[in-house]
Protein backbone atom coordinates (compact mmCIF):
# COMPACT_ATOMS: atom_id res chain seq x y z
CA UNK A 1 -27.49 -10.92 -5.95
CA UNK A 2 -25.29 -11.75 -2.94
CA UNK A 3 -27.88 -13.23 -0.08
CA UNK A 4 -24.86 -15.10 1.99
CA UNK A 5 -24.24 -13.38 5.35
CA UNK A 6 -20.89 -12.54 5.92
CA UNK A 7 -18.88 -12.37 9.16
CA UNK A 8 -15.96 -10.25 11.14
CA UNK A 9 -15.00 -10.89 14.57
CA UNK A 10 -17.53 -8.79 15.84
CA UNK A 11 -19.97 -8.94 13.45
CA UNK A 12 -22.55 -10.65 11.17
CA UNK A 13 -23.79 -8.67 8.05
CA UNK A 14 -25.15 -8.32 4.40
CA UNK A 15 -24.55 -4.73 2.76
CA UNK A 16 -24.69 -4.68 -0.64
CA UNK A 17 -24.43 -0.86 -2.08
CA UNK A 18 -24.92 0.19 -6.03
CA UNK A 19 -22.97 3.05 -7.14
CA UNK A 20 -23.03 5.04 -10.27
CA UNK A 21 -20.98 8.67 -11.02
CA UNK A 22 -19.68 9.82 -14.12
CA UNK A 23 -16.68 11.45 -15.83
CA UNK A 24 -16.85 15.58 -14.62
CA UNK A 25 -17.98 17.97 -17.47
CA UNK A 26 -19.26 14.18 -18.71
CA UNK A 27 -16.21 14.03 -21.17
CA UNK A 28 -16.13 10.90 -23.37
CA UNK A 29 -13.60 9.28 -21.84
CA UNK A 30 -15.51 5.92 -21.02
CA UNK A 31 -15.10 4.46 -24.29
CA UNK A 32 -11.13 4.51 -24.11
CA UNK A 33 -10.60 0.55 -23.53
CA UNK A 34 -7.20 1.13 -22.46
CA UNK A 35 -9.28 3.68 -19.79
CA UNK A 36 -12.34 1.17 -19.42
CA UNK A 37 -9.47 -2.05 -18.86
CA UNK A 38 -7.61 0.44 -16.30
CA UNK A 39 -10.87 1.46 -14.18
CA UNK A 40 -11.67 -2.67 -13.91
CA UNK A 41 -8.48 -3.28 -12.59
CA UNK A 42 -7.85 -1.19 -10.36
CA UNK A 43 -11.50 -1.72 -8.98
CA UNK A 44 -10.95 -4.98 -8.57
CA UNK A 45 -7.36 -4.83 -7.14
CA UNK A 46 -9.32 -2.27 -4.48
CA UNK A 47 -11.76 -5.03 -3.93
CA UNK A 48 -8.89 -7.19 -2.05
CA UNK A 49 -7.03 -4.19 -0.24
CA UNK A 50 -11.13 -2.68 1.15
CA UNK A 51 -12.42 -6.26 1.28
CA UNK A 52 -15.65 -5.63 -0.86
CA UNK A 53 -16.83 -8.47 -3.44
CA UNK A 54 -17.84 -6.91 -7.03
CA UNK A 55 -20.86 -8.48 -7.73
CA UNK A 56 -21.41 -6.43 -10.68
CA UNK A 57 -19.14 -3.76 -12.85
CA UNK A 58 -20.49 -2.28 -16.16
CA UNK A 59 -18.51 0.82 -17.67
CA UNK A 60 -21.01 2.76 -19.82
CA UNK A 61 -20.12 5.36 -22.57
CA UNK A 62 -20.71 7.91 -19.90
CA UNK A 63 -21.10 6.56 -16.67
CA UNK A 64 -20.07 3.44 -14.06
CA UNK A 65 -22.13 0.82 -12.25
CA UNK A 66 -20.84 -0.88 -9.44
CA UNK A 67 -22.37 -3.59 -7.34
CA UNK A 68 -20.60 -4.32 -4.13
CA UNK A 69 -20.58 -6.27 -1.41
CA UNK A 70 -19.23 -4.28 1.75
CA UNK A 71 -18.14 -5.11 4.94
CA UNK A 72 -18.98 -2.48 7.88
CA UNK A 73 -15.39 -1.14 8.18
CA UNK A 74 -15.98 0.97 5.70
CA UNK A 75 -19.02 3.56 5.05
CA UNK A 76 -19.97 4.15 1.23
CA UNK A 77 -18.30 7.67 1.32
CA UNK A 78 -15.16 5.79 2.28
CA UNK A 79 -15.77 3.19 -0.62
CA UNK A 80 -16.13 5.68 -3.28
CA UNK A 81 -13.72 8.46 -1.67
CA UNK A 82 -11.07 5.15 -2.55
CA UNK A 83 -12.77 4.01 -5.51
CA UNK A 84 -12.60 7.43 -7.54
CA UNK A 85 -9.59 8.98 -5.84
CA UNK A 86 -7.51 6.07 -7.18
CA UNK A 87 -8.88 5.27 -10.61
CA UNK A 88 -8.86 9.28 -10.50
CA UNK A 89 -5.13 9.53 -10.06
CA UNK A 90 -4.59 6.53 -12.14
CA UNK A 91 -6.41 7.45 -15.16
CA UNK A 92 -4.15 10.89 -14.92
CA UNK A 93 -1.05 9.56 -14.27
CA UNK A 94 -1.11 7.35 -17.06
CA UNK A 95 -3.32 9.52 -19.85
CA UNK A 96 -1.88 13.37 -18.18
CA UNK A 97 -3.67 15.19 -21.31
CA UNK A 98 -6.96 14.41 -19.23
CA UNK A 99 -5.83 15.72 -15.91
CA UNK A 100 -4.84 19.05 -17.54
CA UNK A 101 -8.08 19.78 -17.88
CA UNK A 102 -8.80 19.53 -14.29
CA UNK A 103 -10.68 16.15 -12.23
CA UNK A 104 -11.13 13.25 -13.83
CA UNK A 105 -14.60 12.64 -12.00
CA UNK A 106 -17.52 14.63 -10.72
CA UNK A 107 -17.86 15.47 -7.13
CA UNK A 108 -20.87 13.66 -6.72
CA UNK A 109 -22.49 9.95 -7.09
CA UNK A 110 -25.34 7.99 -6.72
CA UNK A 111 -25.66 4.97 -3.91
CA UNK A 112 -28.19 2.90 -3.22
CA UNK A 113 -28.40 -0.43 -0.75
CA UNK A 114 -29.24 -3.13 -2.41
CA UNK A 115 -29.92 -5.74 0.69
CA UNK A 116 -32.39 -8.62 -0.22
CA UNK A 117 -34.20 -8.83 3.20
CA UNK A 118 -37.49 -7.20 3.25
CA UNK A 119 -39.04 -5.24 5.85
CA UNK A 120 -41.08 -7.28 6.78
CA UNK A 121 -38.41 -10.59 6.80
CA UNK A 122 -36.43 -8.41 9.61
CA UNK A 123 -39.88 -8.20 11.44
CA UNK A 124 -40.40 -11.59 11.12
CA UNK A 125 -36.34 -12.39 12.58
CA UNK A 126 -36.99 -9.69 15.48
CA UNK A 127 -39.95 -11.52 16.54
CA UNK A 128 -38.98 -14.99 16.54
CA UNK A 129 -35.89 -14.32 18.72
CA UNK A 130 -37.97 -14.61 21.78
CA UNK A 131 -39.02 -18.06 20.61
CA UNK A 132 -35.35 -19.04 20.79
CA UNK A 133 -35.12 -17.60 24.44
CA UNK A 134 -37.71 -20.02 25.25
């Protein structure tokens, strides 16, 4: 898990997100390794261009998990509006027998922060700012 604080100009953060969506009509696809090897590189060559670190990437039979870092640029519709649009047209343009029959994945995904502070560690942080004032 990724507990170092990260900073912009502007900001100092810690957003970790955990996706998961699938092929659409969940067509066995995922077990292609030329398909599996295209997905992970093209995740992680989105990692540099969207700034996100992968802190974890499995590729199931039928379905992805991915464990990301984020910055606050971008929201996690953003992340996985890039993240499946490109694999998407990637897996397409290079294997066009899938894309003729229709999207590569579902509409839909699951997202989930994954944060390690607790709600009552944020408490805690709120409350001792006034002993800094001090």
């Amino acid at each position: 898990m990724n507990t170092q604080y990260k900073t912009t100009r502007h900001a100092k953060f810690l957003i970790n997100y955990h996706f998961i969506w699938i092929p659409k009509y969940r067509r066995k696809i995922l077990d292609n390794p030329e398909i599996v090897d295209l997905i992970k590189n093209t995740i992680t060559e989105l990692s540099e261009k969207y700034n996100y670190e992968i802190l974890a990437m499995e590729i199931m039979p039928d379905h992805i998990h991915l464990q990301i870092s984020a910055i606050p640029q971008y929201s996690p519709a953003e992340l996985m509006n890039k993240i499946k649009g490109v694999t998407g047209f990637r897996i397409s343009r290079r294997f066009p027998e899938l894309k003729a029959r229709g999207k590569i994945w579902t509409n839909s995904y699951f997202c989930a922060t994954t944060g390690n502070v607790s709600t009552d560690m944020i408490k805690k942080y709120i409350e001792e700012q006034w002993s800094k004032i001090k």
